[in-house]
Protein backbone atom coordinates (compact mmCIF):
# COMPACT_ATOMS: atom_id res chain seq x y z
CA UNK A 1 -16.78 2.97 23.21
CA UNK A 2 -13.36 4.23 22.18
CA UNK A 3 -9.92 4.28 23.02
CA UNK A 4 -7.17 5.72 22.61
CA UNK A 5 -5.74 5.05 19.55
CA UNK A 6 -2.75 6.85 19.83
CA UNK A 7 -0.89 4.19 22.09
CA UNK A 8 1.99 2.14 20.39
CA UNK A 9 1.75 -1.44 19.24
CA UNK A 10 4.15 -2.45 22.44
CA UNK A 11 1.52 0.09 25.10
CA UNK A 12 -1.65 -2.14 22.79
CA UNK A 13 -0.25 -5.57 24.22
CA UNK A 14 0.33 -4.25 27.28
CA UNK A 15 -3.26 -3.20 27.96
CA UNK A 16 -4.43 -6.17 26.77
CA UNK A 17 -2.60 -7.80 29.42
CA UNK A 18 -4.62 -6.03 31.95
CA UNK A 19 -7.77 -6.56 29.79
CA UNK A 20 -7.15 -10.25 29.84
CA UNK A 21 -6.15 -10.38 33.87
CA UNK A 22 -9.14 -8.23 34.70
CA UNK A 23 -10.96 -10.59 33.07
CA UNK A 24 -9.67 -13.84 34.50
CA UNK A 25 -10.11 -12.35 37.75
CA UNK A 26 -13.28 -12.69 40.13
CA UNK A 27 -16.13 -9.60 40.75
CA UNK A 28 -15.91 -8.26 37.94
CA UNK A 29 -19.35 -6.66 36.74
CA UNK A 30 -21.09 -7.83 34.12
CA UNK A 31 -21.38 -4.72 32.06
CA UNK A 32 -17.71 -3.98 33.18
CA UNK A 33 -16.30 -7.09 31.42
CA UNK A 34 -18.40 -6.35 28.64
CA UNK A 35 -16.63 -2.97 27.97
CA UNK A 36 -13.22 -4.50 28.55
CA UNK A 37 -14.00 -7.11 26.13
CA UNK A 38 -15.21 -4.43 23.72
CA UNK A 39 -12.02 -2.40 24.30
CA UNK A 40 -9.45 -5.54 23.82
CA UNK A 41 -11.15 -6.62 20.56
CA UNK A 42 -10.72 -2.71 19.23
CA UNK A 43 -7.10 -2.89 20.90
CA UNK A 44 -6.12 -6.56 19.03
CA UNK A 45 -7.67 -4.80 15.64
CA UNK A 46 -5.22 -1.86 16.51
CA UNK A 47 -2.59 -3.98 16.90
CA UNK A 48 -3.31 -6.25 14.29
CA UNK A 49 -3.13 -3.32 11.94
CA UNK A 50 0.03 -1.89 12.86
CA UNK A 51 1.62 -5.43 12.20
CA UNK A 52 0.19 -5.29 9.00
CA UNK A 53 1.97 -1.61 8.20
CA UNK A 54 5.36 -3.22 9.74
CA UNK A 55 5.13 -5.91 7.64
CA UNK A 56 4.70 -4.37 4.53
CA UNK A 57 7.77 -2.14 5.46
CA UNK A 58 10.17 -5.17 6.24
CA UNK A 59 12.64 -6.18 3.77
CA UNK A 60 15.33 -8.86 3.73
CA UNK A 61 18.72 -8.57 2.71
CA UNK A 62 19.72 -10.85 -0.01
CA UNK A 63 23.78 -11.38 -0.96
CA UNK A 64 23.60 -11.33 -4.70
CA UNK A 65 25.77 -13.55 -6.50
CA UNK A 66 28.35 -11.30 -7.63
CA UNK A 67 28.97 -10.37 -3.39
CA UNK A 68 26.65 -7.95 -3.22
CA UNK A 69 23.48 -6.85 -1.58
CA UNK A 70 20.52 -6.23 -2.16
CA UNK A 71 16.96 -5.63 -0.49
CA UNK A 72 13.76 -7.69 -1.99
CA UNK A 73 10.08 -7.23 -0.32
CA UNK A 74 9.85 -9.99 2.45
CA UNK A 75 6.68 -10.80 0.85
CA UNK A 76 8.27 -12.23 -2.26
């Protein structure tokens, strides 16, 4: 199965929501809740990757010690 992988990181959690409340809830199919399941682990490895990108992106800004600023990886 696929999905679309188009959707932002925020429109990811979101359907995850209503992954994880379809779920929970009762009648739901067998095979149904096997493709939901399917799509919500594809959807967290989405997601998952996207954090990933933002992370390596983020940077903190340090004051130096001459009153400055300066940006360092957040990693270090």
């Amino acid at each position: 199965m696929t999905f679309e992988q188009t959707m932002t990181f925020e429109e990811d959690l979101l359907r995850l929501e209503a992954i994880a409340e379809a779920l929970q809830g009762e009648g739901v199919p067998l095979e149904e809740a096997l493709v939901l399941f399917e799509e919500g682990i594809q959807r967290i490895r989405h997601a998952s990757a996207e954090l990933t990108r933002a992370d390596a992106r983020l940077a903190v800004l340090i004051e130096q010690s001459d009153a400055t600023f300066a940006l360092r990886p957040l990693a270090e």
